[in-house]
C-alpha atoms as a PDB file:
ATOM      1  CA  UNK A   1     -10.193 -22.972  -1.654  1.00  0.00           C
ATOM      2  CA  UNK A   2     -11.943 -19.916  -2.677  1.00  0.00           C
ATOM      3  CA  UNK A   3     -11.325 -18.500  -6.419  1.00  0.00           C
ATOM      4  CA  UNK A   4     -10.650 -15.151  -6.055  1.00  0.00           C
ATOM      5  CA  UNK A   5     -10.564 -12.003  -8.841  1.00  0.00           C
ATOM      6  CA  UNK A   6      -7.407 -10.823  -9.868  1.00  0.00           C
ATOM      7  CA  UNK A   7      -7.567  -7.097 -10.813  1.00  0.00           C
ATOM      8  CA  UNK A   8      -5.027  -5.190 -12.510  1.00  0.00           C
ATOM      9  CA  UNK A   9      -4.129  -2.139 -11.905  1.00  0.00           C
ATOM     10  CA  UNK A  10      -1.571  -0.223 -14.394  1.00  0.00           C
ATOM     11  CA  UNK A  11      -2.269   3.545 -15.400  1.00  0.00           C
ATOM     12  CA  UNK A  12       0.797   3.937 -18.097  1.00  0.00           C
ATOM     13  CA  UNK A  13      -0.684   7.344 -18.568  1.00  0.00           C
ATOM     14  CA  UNK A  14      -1.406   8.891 -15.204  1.00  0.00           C
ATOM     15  CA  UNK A  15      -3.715  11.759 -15.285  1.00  0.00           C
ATOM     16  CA  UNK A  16      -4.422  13.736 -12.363  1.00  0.00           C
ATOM     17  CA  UNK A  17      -8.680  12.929 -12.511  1.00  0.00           C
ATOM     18  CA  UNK A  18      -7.550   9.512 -12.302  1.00  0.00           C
ATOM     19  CA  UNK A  19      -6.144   9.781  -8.554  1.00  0.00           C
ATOM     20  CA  UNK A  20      -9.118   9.076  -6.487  1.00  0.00           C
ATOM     21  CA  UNK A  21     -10.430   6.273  -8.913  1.00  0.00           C
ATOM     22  CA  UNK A  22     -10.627   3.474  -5.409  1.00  0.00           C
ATOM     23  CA  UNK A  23     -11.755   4.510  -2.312  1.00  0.00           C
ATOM     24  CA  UNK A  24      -9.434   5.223   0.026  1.00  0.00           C
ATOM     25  CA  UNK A  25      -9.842   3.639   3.445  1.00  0.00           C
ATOM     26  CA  UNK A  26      -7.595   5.570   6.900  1.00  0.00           C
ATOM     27  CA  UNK A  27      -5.210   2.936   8.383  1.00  0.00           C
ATOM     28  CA  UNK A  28      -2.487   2.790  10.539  1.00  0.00           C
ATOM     29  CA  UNK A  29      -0.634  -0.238   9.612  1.00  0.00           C
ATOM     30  CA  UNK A  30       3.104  -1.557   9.121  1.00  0.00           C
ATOM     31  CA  UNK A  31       4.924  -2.466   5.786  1.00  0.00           C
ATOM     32  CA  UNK A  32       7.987  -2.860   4.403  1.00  0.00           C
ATOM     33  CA  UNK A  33       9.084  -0.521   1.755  1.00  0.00           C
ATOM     34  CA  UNK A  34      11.975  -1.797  -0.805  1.00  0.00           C
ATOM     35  CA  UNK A  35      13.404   1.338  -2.749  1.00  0.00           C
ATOM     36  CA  UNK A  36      17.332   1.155  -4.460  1.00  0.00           C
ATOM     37  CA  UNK A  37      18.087  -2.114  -2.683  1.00  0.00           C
ATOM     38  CA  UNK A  38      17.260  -0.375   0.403  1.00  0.00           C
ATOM     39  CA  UNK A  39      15.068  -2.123   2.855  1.00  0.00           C
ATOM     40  CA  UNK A  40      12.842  -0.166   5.903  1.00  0.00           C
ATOM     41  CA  UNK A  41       9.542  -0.071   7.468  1.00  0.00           C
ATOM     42  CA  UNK A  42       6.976   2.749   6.931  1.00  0.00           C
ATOM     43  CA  UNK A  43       3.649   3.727   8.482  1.00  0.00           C
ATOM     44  CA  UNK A  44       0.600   3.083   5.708  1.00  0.00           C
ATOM     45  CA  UNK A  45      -1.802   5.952   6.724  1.00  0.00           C
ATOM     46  CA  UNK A  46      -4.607   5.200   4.255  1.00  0.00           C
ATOM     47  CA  UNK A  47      -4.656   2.478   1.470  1.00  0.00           C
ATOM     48  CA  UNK A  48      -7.065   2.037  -1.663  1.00  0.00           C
ATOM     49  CA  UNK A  49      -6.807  -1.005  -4.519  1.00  0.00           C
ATOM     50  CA  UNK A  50      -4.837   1.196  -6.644  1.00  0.00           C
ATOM     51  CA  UNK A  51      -2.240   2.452  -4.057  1.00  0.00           C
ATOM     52  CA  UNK A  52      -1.634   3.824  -0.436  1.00  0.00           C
ATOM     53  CA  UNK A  53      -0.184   6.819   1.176  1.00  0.00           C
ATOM     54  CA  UNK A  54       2.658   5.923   4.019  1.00  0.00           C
ATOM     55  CA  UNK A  55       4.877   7.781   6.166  1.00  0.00           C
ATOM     56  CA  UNK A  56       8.947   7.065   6.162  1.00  0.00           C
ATOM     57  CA  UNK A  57      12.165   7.639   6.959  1.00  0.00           C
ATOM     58  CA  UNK A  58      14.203   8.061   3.640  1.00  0.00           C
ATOM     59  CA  UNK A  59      12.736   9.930   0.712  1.00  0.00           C
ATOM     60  CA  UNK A  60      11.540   8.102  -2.646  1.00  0.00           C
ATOM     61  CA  UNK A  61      11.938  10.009  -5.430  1.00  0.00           C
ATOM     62  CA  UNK A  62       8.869  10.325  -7.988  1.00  0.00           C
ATOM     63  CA  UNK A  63       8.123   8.015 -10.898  1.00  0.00           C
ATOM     64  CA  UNK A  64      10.514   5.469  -8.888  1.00  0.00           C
ATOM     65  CA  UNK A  65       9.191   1.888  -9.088  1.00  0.00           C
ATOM     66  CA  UNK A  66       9.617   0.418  -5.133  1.00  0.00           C
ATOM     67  CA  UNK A  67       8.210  -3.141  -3.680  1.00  0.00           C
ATOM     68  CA  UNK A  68       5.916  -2.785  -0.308  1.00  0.00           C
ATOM     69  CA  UNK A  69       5.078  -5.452   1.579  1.00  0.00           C
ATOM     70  CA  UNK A  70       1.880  -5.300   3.507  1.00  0.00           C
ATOM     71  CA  UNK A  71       1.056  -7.502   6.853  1.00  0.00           C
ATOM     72  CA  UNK A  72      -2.300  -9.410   7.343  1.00  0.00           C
ATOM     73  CA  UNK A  73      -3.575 -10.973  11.056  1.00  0.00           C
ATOM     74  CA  UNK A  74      -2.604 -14.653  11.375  1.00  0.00           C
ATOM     75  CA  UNK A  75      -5.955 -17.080  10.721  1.00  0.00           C
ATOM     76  CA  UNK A  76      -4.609 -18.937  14.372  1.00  0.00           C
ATOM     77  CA  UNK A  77      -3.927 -15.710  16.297  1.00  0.00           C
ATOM     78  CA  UNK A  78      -5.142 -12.085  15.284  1.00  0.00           C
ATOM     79  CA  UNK A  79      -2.389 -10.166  17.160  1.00  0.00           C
ATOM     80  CA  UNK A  80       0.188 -12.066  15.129  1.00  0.00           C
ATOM     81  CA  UNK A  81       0.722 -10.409  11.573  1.00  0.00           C
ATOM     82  CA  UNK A  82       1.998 -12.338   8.496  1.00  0.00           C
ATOM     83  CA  UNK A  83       3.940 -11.125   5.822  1.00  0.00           C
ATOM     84  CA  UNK A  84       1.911 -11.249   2.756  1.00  0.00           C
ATOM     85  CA  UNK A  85       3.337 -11.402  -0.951  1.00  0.00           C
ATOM     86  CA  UNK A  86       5.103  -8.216  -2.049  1.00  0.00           C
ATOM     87  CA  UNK A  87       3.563  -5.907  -4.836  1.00  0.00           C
ATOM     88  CA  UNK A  88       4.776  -3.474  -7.091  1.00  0.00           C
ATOM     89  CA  UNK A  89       4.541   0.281  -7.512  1.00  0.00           C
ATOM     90  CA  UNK A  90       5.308   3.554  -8.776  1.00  0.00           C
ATOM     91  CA  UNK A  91       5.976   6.451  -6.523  1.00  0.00           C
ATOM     92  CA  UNK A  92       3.355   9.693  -7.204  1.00  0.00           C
ATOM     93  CA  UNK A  93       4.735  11.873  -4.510  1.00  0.00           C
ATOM     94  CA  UNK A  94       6.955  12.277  -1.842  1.00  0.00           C
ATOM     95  CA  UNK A  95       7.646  15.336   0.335  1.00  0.00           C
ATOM     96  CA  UNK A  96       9.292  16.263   3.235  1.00  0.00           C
ATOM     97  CA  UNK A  97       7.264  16.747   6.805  1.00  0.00           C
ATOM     98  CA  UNK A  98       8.782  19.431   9.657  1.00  0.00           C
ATOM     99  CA  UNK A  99       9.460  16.617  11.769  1.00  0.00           C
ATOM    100  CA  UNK A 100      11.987  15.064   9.754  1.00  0.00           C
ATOM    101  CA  UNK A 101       9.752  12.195   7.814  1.00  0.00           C
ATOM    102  CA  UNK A 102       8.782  11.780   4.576  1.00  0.00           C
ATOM    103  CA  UNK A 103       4.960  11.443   3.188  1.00  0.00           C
ATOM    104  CA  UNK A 104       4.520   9.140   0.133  1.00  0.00           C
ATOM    105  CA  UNK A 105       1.564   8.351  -2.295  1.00  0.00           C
ATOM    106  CA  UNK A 106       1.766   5.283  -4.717  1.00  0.00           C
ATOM    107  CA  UNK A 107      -0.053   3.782  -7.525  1.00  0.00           C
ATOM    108  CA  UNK A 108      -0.078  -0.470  -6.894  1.00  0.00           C
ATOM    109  CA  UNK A 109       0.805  -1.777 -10.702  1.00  0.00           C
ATOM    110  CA  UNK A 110       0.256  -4.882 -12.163  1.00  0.00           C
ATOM    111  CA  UNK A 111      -1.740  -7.492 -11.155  1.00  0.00           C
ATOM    112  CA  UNK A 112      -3.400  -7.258  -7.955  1.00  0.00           C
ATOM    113  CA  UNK A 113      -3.511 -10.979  -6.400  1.00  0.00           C
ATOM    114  CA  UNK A 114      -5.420 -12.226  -2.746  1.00  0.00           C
ATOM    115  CA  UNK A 115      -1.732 -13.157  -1.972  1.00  0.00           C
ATOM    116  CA  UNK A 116      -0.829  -9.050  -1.813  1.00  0.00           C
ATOM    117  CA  UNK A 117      -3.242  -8.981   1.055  1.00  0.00           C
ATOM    118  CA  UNK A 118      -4.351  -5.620   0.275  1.00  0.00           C
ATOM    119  CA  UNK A 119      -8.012  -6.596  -0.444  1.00  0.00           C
ATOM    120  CA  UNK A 120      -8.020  -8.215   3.125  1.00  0.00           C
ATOM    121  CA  UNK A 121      -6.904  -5.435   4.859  1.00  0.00           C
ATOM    122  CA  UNK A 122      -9.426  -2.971   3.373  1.00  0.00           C
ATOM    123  CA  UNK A 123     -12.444  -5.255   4.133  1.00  0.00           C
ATOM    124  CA  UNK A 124     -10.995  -4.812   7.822  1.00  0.00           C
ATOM    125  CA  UNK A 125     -10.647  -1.518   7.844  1.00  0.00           C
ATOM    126  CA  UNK A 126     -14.227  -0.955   5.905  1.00  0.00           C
ATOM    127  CA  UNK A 127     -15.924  -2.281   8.736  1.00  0.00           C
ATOM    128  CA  UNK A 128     -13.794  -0.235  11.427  1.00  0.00           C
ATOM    129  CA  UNK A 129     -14.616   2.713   9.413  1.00  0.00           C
ATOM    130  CA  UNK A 130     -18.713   1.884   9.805  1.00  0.00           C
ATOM    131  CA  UNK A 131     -18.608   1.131  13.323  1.00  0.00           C
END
């Protein structure tokens, strides 16, 4: 079992030259996006290890806290995805596209564990990115 670092990520006092603090790493991946009880999947179009921006349905308003849930490839088959452990965080923005969607940034709080799967999914992408 490999011990992995748990990093914590919690700005209570967000300042605007703090937004590009991680690297930010294009994606186009599922997750699940829990806001007021209210359950839906959204489009992550890039994702960092302090947040992500995604693409929805339904708006979030800012400074809401919301649960994602991000998807990793199964060890036994790489098209199958698995549901990894669901993290915390804190709407920046949201705003309206002319096609009827909504673009949303967040900022990931707390404690970042292997178990969110977010780490995983950027060292993926990383290498994409370089190819």
């Amino acid at each position: 079992m490999r011990n992995h670092e748990v990093r914590f990520v919690d700005s209570k006092h967000y300042r605007g030259d703090c937004r590009r603090y991680h690297k930010r790493y294009p994606v186009v991946l599922p997750a699940t996006l829990l806001y007021n009880d209210n359950e839906g999947v959204v489009k992550v179009l890039d994702i960092s290890m302090g947040g992500c921006k995604m693409i929805a349905n339904n708006h979030c308003s800012p400074h809401a806290k919301i649960s994602m849930t991000f998807y990793t490839p199964s060890e036994a088959n790489a098209e199958e995805l698995v549901a990894c452990s669901p993290i915390h965080a804190l709407v920046v923005r949201s705003h309206h596209t002319a096609n009827d969607h909504y673009i949303i940034n967040v900022d990931f709080r707390g404690a970042l564990f292997h178990e969110h799967g977010i780490e995983q999914l950027i060292e993926i992408h990383k290498h994409q990115t370089h190819q």
